[in-house]
Protein backbone atom coordinates (compact mmCIF):
# COMPACT_ATOMS: atom_id res chain seq x y z
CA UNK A 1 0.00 0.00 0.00
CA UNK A 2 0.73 3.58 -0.45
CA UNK A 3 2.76 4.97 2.61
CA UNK A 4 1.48 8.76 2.96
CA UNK A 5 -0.19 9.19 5.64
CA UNK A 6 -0.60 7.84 9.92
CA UNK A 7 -3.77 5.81 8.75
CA UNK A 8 -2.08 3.75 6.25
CA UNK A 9 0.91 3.49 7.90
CA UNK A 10 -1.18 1.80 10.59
CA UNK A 11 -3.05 -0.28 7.59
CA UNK A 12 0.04 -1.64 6.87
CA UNK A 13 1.08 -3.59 10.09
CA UNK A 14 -1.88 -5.57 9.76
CA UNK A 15 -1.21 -9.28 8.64
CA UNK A 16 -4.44 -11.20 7.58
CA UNK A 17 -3.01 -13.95 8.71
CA UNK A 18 -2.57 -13.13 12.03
CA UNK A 19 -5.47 -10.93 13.32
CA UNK A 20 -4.70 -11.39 16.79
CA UNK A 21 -1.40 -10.32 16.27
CA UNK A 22 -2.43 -6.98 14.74
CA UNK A 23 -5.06 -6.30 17.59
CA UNK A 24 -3.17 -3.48 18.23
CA UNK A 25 -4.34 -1.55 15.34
CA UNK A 26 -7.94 -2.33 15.86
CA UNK A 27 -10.93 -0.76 18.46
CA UNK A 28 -12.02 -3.20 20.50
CA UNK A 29 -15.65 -3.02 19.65
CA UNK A 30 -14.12 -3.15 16.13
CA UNK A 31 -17.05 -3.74 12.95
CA UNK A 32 -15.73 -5.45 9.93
CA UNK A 33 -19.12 -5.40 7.36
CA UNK A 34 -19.27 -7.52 4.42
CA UNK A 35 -21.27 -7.34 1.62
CA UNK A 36 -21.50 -10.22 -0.57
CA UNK A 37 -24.36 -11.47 -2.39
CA UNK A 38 -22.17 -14.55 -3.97
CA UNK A 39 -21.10 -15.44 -1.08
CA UNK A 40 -24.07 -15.08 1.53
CA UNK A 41 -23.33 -17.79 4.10
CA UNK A 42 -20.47 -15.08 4.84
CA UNK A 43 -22.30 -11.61 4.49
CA UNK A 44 -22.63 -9.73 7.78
CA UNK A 45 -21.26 -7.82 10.58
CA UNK A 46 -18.10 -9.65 12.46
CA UNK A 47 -17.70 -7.49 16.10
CA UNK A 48 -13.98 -7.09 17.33
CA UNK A 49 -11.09 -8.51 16.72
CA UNK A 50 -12.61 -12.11 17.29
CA UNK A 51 -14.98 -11.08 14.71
CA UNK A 52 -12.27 -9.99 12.48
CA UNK A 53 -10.43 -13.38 12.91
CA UNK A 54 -13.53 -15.55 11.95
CA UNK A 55 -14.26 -13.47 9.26
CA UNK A 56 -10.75 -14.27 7.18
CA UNK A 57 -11.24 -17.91 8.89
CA UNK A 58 -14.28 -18.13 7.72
CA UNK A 59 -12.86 -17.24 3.58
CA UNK A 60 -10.09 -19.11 4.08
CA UNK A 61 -12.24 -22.11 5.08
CA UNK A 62 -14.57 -21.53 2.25
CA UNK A 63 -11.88 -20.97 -0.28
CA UNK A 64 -9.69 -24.18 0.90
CA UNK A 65 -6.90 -21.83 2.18
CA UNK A 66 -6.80 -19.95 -1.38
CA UNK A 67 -7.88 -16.28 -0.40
CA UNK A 68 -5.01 -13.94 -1.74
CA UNK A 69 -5.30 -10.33 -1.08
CA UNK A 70 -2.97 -8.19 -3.13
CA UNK A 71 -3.16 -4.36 -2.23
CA UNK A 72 -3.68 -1.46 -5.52
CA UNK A 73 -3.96 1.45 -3.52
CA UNK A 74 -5.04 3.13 -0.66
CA UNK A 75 -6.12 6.95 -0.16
CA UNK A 76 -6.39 9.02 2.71
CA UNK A 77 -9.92 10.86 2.78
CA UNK A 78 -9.52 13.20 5.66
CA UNK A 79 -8.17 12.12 8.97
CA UNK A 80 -10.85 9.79 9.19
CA UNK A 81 -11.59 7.59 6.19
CA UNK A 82 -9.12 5.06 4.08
CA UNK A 83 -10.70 3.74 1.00
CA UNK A 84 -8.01 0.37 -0.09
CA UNK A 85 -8.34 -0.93 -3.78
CA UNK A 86 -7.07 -4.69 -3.83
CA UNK A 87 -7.64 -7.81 -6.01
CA UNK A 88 -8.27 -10.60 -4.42
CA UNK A 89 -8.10 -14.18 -5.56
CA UNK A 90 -9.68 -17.83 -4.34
CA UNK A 91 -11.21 -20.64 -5.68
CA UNK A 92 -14.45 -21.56 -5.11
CA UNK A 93 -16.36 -24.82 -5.95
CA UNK A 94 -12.84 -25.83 -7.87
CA UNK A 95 -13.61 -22.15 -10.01
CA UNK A 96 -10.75 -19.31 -9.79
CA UNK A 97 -11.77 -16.03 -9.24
CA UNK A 98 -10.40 -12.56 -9.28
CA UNK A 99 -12.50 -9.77 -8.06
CA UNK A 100 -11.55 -5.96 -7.39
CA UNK A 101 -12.45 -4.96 -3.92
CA UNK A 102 -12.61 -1.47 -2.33
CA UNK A 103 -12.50 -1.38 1.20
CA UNK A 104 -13.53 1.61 3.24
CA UNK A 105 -11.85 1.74 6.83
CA UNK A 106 -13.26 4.47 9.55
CA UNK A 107 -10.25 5.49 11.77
CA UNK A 108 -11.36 7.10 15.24
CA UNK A 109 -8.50 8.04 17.89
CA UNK A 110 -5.67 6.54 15.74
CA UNK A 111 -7.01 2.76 15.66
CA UNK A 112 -9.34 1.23 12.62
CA UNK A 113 -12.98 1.32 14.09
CA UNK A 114 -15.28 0.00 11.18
CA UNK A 115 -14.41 -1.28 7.52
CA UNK A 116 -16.86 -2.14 4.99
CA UNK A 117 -15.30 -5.05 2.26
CA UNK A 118 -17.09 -4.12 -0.87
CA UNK A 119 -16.15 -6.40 -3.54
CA UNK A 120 -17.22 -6.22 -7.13
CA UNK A 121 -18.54 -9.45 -7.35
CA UNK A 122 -20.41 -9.22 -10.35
CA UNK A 123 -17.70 -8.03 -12.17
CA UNK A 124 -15.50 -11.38 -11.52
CA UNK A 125 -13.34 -12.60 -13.56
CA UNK A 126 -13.62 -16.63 -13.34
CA UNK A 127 -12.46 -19.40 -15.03
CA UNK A 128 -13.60 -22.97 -14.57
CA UNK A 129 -11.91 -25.86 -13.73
CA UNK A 130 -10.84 -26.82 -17.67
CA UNK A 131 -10.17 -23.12 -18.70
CA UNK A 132 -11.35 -19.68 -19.27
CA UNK A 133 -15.14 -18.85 -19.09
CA UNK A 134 -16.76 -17.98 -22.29
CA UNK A 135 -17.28 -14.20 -22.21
């Protein structure tokens, strides 16, 4: 990610992979929302850093341990608001997909207090299991 500003700086000592270990950046009544009407058995709110955990648990479980999530950018709105472009990648139901995601992170008193994970699901690219979708 971009390094340009405290917010982002802070965005970037978070590892995925280790939630727990990043609780330091996070609120402890923390809101991660997630919009995804592929994917509803995982739509919803997931409350503090517990939540946060089950929530990439809970893709990595669905995607067999495949959920990627590469970083495009991230902007500063304010002293408040992040908004992170990535592309993330899985397979689901033995199909690869790519899909764009923007992610909008609320900052209050220098620690991430809500995020909503908006990806652009509809605009997926996929390819089955023997090759390329037809377009």
């Amino acid at each position: 990610m971009l390094s340009s500003h405290p917010n982002i700086d802070l965005l970037n000592t978070v590892n995925i992979a280790d939630i727990q270990g990043s609780a330091h950046a996070f609120h402890e009544d923390v809101v991660w929302h997630y919009i995804n009407p592929e994917l509803p058995e995982m739509e919803g709110d997931y409350r503090g850093v517990d939540g946060v955990q089950a929530f990439f648990a809970g893709m990595a479980g669905q995607t067999g341990g495949t959920f990627r999530v590469t970083p495009v950018d991230a902007r500063a709105i304010g002293d408040e608001l992040v908004v992170v472009q990535t592309r993330n990648e899985m397979t689901l139901d033995e199909t690869s997909i790519a899909v764009d995601v923007v992610l909008v992170w609320r900052f209050v008193d220098g620690k991430i207090k809500e995020i909503w994970d908006i990806p652009a699901v509809y605009a997926a690219q996929k390819d089955s299991p023997i090759g390329p979708a037809a377009a």
